[in-house]
N, C-alpha and C. Protein backbone atom coordinates (compact mmCIF):
# COMPACT_ATOMS: atom_id res chain seq x y z
N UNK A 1 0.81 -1.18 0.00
CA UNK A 1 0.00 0.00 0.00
C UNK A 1 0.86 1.25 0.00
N UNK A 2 1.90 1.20 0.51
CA UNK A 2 2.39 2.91 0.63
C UNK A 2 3.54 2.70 -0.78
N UNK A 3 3.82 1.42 -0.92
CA UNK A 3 4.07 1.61 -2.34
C UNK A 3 3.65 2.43 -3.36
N UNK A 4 2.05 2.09 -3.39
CA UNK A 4 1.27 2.82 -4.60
C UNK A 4 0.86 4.04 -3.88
N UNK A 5 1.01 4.73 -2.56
CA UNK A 5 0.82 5.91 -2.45
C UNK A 5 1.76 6.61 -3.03
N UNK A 6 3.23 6.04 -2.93
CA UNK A 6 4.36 6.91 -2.86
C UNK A 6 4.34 7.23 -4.83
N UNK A 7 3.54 6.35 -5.06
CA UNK A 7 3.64 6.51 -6.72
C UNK A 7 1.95 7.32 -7.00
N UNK A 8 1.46 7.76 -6.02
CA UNK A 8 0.26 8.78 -6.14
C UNK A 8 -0.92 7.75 -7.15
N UNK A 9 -1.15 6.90 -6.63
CA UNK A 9 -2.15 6.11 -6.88
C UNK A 9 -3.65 6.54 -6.15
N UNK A 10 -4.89 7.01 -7.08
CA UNK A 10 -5.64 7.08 -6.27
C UNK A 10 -6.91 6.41 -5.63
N UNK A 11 -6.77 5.22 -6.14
CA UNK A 11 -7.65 4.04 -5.82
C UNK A 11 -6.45 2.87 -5.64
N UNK A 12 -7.00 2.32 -4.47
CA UNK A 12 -6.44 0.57 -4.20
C UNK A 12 -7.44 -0.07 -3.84
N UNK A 13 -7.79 -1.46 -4.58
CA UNK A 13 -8.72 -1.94 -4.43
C UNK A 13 -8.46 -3.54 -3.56
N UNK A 14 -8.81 -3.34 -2.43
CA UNK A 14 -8.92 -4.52 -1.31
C UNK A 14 -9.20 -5.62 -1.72
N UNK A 15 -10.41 -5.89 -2.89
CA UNK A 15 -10.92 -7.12 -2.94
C UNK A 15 -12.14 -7.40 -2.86
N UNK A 16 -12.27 -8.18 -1.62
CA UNK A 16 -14.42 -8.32 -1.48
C UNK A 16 -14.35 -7.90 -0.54
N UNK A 17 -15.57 -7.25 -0.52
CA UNK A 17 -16.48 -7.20 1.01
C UNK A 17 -17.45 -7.94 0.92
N UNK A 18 -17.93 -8.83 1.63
CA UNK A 18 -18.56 -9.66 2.13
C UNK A 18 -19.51 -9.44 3.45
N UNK A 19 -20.89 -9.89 2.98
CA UNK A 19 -21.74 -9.72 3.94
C UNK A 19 -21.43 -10.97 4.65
N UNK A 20 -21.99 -10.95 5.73
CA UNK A 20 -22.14 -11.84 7.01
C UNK A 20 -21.13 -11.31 8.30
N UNK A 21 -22.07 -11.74 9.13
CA UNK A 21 -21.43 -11.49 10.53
C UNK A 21 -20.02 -11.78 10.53
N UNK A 22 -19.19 -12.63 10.30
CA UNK A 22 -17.82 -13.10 10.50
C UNK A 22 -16.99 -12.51 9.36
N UNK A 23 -17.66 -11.49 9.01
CA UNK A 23 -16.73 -10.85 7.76
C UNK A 23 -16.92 -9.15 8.43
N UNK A 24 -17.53 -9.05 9.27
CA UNK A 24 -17.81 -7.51 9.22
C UNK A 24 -16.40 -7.05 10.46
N UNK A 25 -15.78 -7.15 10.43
CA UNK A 25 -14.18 -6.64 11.07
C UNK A 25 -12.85 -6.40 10.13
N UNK A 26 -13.64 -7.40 8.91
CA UNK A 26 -12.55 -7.07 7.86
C UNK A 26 -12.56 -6.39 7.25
N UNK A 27 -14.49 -6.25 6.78
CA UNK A 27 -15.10 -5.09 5.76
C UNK A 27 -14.67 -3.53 6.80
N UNK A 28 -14.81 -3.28 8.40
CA UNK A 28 -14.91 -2.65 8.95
C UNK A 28 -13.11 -1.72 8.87
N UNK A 29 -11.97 -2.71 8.95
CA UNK A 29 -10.88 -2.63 8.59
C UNK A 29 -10.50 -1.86 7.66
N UNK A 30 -11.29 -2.62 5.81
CA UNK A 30 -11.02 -1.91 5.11
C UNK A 30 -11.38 -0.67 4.72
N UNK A 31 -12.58 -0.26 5.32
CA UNK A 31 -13.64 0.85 5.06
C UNK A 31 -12.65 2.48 6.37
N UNK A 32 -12.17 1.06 7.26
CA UNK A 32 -11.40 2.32 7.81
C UNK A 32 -10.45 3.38 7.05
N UNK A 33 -10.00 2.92 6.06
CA UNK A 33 -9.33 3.77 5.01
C UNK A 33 -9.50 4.91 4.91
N UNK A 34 -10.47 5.21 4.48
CA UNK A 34 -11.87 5.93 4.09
C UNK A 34 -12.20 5.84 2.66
N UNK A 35 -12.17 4.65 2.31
CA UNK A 35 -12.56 4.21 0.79
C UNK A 35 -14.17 4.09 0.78
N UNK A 36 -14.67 3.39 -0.53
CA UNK A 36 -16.11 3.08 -0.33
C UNK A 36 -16.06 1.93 -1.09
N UNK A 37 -18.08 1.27 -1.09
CA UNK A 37 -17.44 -0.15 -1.02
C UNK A 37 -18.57 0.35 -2.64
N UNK A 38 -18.06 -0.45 -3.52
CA UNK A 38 -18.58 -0.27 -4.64
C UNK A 38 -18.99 -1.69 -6.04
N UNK A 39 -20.06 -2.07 -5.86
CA UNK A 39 -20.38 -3.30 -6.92
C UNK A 39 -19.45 -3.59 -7.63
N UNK A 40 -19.30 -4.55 -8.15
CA UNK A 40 -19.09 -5.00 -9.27
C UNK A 40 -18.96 -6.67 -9.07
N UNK A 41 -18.92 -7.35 -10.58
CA UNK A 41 -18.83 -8.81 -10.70
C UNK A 41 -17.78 -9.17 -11.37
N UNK A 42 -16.82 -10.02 -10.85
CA UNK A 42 -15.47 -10.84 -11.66
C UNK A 42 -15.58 -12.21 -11.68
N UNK A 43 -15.68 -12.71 -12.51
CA UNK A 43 -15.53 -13.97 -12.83
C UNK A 43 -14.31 -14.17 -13.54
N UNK A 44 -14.05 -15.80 -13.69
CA UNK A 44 -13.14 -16.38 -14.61
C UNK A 44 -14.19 -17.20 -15.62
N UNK A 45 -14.19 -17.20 -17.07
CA UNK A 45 -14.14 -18.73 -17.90
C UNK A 45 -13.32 -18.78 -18.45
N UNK A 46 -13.18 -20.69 -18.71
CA UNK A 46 -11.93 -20.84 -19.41
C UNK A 46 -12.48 -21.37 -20.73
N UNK A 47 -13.10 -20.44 -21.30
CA UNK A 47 -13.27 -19.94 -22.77
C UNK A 47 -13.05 -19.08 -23.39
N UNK A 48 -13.08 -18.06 -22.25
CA UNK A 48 -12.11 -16.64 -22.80
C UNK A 48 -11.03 -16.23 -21.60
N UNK A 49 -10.02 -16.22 -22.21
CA UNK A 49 -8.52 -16.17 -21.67
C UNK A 49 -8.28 -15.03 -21.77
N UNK A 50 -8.65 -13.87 -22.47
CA UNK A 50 -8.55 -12.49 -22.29
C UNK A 50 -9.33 -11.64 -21.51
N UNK A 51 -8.63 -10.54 -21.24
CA UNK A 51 -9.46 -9.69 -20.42
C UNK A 51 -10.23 -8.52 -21.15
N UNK A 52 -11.49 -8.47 -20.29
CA UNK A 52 -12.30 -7.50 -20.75
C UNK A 52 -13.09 -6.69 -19.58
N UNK A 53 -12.11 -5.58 -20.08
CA UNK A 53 -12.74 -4.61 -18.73
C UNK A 53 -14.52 -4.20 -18.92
């Protein structure tokens, strides 16, 4: 992380947040940042091997 600060990065993206009780200290962790938590869906198939943003 202070890697990509020191290179003025202005988003780092944690990963998932996850609902349920046994996840809310991690979501709580990351939100301490002061980021926000924002949709989206990633999958893999292995029919397409390229990426598409």
């Amino acid at each position: 992380m202070l890697y990509f600060k020191e290179k003025d990065f202005d988003i780092y993206d944690f990963g998932t947040y996850m609902d349920g009780a046994e996840f809310q200290g991690l979501n709580k962790f990351e939100l301490s940042f002061g980021g926000e938590k924002l949709r989206s869906s990633n999958y893999f198939s292995p029919t397409c091997m390229h990426y598409i943003p």
